[in-house]
C-alpha atoms as a PDB file:
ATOM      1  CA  UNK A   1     -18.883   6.187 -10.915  1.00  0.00           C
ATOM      2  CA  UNK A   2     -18.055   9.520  -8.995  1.00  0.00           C
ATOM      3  CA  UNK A   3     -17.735  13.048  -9.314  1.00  0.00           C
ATOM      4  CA  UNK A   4     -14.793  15.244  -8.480  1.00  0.00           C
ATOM      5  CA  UNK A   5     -16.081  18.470  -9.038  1.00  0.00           C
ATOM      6  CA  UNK A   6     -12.863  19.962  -6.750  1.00  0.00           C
ATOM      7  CA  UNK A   7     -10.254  17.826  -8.509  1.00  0.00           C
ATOM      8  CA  UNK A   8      -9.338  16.381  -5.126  1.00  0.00           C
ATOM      9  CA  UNK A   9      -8.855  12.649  -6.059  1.00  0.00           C
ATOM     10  CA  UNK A  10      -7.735  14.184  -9.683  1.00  0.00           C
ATOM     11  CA  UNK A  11      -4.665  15.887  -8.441  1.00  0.00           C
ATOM     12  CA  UNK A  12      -3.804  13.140  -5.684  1.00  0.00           C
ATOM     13  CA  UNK A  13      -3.902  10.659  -8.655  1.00  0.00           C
ATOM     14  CA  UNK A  14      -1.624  13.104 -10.893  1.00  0.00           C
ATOM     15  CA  UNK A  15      -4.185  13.561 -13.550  1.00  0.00           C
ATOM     16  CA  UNK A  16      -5.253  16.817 -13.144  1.00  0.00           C
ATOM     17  CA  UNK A  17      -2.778  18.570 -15.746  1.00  0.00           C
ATOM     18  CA  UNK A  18      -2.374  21.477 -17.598  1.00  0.00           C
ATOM     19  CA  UNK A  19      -3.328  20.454 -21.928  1.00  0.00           C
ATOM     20  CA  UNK A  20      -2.798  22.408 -24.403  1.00  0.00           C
ATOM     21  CA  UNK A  21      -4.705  22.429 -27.633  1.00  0.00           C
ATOM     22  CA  UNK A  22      -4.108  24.578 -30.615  1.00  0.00           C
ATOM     23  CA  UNK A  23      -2.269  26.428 -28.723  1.00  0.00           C
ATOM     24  CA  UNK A  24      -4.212  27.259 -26.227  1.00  0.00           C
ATOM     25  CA  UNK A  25      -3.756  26.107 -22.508  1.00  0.00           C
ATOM     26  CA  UNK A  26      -6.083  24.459 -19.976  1.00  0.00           C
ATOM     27  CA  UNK A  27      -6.190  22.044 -17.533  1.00  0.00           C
ATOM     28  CA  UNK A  28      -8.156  18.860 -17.623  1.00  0.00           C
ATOM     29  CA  UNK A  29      -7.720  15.441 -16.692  1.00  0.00           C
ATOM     30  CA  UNK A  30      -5.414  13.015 -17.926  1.00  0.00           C
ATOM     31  CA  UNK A  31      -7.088  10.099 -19.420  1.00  0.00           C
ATOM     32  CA  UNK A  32      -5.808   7.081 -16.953  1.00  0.00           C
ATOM     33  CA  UNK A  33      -6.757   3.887 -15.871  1.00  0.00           C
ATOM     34  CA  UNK A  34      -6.094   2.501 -12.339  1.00  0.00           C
ATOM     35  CA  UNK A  35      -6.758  -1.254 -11.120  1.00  0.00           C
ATOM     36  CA  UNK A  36      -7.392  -0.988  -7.131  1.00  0.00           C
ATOM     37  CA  UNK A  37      -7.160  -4.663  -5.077  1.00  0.00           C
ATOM     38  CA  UNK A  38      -9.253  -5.782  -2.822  1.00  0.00           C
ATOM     39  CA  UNK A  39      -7.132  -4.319  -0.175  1.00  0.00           C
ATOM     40  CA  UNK A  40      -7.299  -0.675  -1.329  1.00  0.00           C
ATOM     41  CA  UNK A  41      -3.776  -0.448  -3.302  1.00  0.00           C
ATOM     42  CA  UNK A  42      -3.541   0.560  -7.006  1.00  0.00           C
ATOM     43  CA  UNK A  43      -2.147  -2.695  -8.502  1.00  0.00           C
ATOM     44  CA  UNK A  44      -1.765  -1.078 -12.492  1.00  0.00           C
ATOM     45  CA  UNK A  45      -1.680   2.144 -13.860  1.00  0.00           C
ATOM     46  CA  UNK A  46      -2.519   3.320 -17.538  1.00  0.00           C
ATOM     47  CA  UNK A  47      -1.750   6.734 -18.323  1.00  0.00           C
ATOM     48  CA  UNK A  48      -2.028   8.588 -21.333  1.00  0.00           C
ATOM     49  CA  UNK A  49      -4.480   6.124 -22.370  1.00  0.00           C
ATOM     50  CA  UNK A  50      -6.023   5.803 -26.116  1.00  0.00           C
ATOM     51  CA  UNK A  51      -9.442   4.454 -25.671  1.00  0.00           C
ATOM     52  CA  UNK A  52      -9.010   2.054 -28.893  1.00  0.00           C
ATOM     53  CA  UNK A  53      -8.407  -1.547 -27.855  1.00  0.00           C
ATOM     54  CA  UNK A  54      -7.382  -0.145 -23.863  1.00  0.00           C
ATOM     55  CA  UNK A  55     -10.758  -2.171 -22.564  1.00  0.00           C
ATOM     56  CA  UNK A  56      -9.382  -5.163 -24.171  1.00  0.00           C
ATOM     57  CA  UNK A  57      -5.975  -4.531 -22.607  1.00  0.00           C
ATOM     58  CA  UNK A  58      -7.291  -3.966 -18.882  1.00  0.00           C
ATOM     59  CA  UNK A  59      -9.613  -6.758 -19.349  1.00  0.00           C
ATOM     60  CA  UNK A  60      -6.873  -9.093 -20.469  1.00  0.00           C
ATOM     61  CA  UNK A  61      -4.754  -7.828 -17.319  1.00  0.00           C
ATOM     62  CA  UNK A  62      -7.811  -8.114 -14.567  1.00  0.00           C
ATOM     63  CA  UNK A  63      -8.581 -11.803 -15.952  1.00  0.00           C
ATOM     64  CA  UNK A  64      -5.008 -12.996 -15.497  1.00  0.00           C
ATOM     65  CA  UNK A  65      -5.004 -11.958 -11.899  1.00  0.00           C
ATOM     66  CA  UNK A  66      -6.892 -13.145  -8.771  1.00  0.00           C
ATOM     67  CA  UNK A  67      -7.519 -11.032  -5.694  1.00  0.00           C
END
């Protein structure tokens, strides 16, 4: 768990992106998920994730590897 108050590892990621909602515009963060090896690199990316089922999905995907 962290906290990127300044959107730092947000915007390096790319999920630090202007919404909209009802019309109105704002930026937030892009529900993602990323998988990081052992050695530091991002082995998966989600994006635009919907939280139904996703667990099961990343789960499913971590399980079938080793690192």
């Amino acid at each position: 768990m962290l906290a990127d108050t300044d959107h730092e590892l947000c915007e390096s990621c790319g999920v630090w992106v202007e919404k909209s909602m009802y019309g109105k515009k704002y930026w937030g963060v892009e529900r993602s998920t990323f998988v990081v090896g052992k050695d530091g690199k991002v082995v998966k990316v989600w994006r635009k994730v919907v939280a139904d089922g996703h667990a099961k999905d990343v789960q499913e995907f971590v399980r079938s590897r080793s690192y």
